[in-house]
Structure formats: structure tokens, C-alpha cells
Protein backbone atom coordinates (compact mmCIF):
# COMPACT_ATOMS: atom_id res chain seq x y z
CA UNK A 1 25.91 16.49 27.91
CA UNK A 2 25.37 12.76 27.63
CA UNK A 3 22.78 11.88 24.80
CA UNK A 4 22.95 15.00 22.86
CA UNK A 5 25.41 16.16 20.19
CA UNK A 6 27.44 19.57 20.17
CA UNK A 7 25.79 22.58 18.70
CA UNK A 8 22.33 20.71 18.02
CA UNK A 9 20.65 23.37 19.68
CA UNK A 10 18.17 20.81 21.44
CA UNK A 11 17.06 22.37 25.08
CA UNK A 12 14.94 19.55 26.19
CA UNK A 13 16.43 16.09 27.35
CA UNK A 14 14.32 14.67 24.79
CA UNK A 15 15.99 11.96 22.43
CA UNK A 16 15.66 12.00 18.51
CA UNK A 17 16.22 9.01 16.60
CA UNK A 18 18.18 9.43 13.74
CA UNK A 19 16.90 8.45 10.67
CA UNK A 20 19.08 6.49 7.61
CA UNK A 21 18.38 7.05 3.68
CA UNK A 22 18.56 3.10 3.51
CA UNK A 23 15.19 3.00 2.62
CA UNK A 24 15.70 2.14 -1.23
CA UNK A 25 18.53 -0.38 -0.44
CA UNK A 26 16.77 -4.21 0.26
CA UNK A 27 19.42 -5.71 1.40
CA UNK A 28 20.20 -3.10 4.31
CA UNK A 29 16.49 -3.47 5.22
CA UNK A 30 16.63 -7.24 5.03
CA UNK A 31 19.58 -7.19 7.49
CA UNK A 32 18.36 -4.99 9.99
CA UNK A 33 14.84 -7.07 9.65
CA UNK A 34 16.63 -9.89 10.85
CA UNK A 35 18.59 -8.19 13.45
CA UNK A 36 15.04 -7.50 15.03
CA UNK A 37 13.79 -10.87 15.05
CA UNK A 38 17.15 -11.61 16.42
CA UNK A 39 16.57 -9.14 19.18
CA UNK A 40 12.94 -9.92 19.62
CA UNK A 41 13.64 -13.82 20.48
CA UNK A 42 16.54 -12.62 23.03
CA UNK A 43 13.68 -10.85 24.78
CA UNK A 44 14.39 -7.26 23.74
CA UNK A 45 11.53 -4.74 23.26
CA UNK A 46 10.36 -2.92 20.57
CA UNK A 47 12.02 0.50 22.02
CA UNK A 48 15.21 -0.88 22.24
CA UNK A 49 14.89 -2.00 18.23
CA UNK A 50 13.68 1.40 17.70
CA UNK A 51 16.74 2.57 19.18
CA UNK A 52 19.17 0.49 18.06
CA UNK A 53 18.19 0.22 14.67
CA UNK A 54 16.97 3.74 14.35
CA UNK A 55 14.27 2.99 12.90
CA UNK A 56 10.56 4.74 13.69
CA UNK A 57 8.27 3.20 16.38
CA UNK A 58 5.58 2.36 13.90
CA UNK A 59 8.37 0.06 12.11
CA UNK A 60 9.33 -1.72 15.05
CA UNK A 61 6.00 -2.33 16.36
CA UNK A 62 5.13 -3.82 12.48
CA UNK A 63 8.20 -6.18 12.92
CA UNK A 64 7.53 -7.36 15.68
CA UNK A 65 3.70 -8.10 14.98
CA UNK A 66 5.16 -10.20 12.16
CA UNK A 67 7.79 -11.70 14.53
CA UNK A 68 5.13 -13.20 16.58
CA UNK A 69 3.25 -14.22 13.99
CA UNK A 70 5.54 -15.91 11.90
CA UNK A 71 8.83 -15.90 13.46
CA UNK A 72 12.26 -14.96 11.86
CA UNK A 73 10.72 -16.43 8.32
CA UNK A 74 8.33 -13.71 8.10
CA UNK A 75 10.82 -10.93 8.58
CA UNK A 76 13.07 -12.54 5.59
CA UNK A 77 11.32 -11.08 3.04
CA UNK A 78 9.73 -7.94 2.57
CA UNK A 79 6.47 -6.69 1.61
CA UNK A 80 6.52 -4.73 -1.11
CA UNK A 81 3.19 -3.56 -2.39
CA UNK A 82 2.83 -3.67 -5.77
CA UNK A 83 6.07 -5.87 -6.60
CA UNK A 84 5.74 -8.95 -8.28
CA UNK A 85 2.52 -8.68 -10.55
CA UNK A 86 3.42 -10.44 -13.60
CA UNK A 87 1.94 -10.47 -17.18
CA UNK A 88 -0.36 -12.95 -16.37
CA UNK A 89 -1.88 -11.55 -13.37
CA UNK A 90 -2.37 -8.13 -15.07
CA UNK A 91 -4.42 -9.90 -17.65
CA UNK A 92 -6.66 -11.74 -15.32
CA UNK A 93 -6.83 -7.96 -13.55
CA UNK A 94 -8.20 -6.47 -16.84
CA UNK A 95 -10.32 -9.37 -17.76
CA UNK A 96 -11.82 -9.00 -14.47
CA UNK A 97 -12.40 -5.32 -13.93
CA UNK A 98 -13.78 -5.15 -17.45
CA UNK A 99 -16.66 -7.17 -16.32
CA UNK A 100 -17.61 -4.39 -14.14
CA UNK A 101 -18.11 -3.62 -9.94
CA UNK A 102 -21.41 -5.21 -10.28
CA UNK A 103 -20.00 -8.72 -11.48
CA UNK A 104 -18.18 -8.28 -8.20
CA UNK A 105 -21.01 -7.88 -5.69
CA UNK A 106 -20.91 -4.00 -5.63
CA UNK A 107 -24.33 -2.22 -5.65
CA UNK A 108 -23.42 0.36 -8.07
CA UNK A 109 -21.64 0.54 -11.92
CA UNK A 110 -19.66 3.15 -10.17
CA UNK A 111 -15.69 1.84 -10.75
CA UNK A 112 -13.37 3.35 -7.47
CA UNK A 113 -9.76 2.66 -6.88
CA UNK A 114 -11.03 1.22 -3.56
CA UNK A 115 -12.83 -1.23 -5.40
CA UNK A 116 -10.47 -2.24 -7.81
CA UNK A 117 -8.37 -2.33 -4.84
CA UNK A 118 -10.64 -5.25 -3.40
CA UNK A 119 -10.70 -7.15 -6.86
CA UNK A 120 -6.93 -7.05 -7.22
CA UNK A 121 -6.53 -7.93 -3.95
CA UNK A 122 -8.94 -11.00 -4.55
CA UNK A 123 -6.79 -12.42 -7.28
CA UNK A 124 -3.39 -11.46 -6.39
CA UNK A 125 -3.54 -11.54 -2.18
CA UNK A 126 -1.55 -8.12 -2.20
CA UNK A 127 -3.06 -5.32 -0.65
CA UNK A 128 -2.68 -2.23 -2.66
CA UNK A 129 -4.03 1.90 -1.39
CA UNK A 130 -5.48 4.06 -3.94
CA UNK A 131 -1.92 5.35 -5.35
CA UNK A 132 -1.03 2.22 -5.93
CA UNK A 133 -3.81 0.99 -7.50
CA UNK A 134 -3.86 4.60 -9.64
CA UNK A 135 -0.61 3.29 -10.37
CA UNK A 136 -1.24 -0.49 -12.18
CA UNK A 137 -4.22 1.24 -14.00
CA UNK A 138 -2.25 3.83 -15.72
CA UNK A 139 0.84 2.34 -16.46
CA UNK A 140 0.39 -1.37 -16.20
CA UNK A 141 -3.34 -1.61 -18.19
CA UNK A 142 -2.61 1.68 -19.61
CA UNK A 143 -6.20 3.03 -18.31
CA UNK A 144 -7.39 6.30 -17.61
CA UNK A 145 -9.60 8.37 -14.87
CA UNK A 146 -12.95 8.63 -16.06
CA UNK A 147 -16.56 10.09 -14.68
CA UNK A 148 -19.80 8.52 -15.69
CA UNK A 149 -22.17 10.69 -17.74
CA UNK A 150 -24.90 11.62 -15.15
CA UNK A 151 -27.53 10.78 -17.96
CA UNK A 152 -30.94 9.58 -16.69
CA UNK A 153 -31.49 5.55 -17.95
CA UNK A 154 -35.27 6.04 -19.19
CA UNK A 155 -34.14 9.50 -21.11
CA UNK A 156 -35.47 8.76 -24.85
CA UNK A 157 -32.94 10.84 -27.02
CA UNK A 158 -36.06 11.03 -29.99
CA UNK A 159 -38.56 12.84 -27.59
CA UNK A 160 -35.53 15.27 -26.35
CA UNK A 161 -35.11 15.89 -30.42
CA UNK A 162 -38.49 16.49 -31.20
CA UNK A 163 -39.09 18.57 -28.23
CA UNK A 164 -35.78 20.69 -28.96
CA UNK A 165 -37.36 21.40 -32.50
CA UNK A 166 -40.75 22.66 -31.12
């Protein structure tokens, strides 16, 4: 049987694509990066990348978005969330979030990884999701999580005292 492999148990003419453990090793995903870009510009489509490359549909279609919008060049390097941030940038990132969400044209005092997500993402340009942003606050600024106290802004600690002692 053409397409499937001996003993694989598979029933339907469905195809799987098999999947590498490459994903830890740049330079493998650097090369077949440029192998797509190569096989974009010779007119190839994104299944036969997918194929070829074995790499998921999602990936291809990425590349290939990037392709068009920047060519070869912007399948060079990759992006890696998160990489990069030096010591400098992690200081303006404290220095920043310790002014607060409202200094950053939130309505609330209320600090989320979502918005520290946006601030980081205003001075650095890289777009980090909440584990990644979980991530520079623990280790990098060596934060932790916290909850507001729900404590009413008018309450007047002296009349809860005096009223405790009647």
C-alpha cells in the first residue's frame, strides 16, 4: 500500500505527517525556514511545505505569511519570544511597571499579566502571552503573584477600633 507504512495499523487512506524533535535545534529550524522561502518563490504551496518539511499546517501557513511580507530576510531569523531582553531593558521594565497600570492609561490599579504584557511590549516590541510574561516577573525581576486587599478606600481604621471596643 502506497503512502502507508507496514504494520501502522492505519485503515483510512488518510496521510499523517510525521513530526521531528528538531524543535530545540536553531539551526535545523533556520534551514528548513529557508528551504520554505525557497519553495515559496518557486511557486510551491503551503501543503507541499507542509509535506515536505513535515512540519504542521499552522507552521507553514506562518512562514509563508512572513514570506510575503518580508521575503527570504524575514524567514532568516527566528522569533523567539522572550529571547534577547537584556539588563537594560529589564530595568526600564521594572521602572515602568512600578509606576503602576494607571500611569499606563489603564482604568484600574489592578496589575494583570495581560497588562504587563502591553507595557513590555511597548518598550521592547516583543510580544509576550501570560506564561511568558509570568516568566520575566519571577525570574528576571524576581516578583511575585499578589491579590489586592479588597479594603474599602474611605474605611477609617480609628472608628473600626472604637466601634470594636463598644
Amino acid at each position: 500500500m502506497a503512502g502507508k507504512e507496514a504494520g501502522s495499523g492505519e485503515g483510512s487512506g488518510t496521510r499523517k505527517v510525521k513530526q521531528r524533535s528538531v524543535h530545540r535545534d536553531r539551526e535545523a529550524l533556520r534551514d528548513r525556514r529557508l528551504r520554505a522561502a525557497e519553495m515559496f518563490a518557486a511557486g510551491r504551496r503551503q501543503v507541499d511545505v507542509t509535506v515536505e518539511l513535515e512540519v504542521f499546517q499552522q507552521t507553514a501557513s506562518r512562514w509563508y505569511r512572513q514570506w510575503i511580507e518580508g521575503g527570504r530576510e524575514a524567514l532568516e531569523a527566528p522569533v523567539v519570544p522572550g529571547t534577547g531582553l537584556d539588563d537594560t531593558q529589564i530595568a526600564a521594565i521594572r521602572e515602568e511597571l512600578l509606576k503602576g497600570p494607571r500611569a499606563h492609561g489603564f482604568a484600574t490599579g489592578v496589575c494583570t499579566l495581560g497588562r504587563v504584557a502591553i507595557v513590555i511590549e511597548r518598550l521592547t516590541a516583543v510580544q509576550y502571552g501570560p506564561t511568558q510574561t509570568w516568566t520575566i516577573l519571577r525570574t528576571r525581576l524576581g516578583w511575585s503573584r499578589q491579590r489586592p486587599a479588597r479594603r474599602a478606600v474611605e474605611r477609617d481604621e480609628d472608628a473600626i477600633v472604637a466601634w470594636r471596643e463598644r
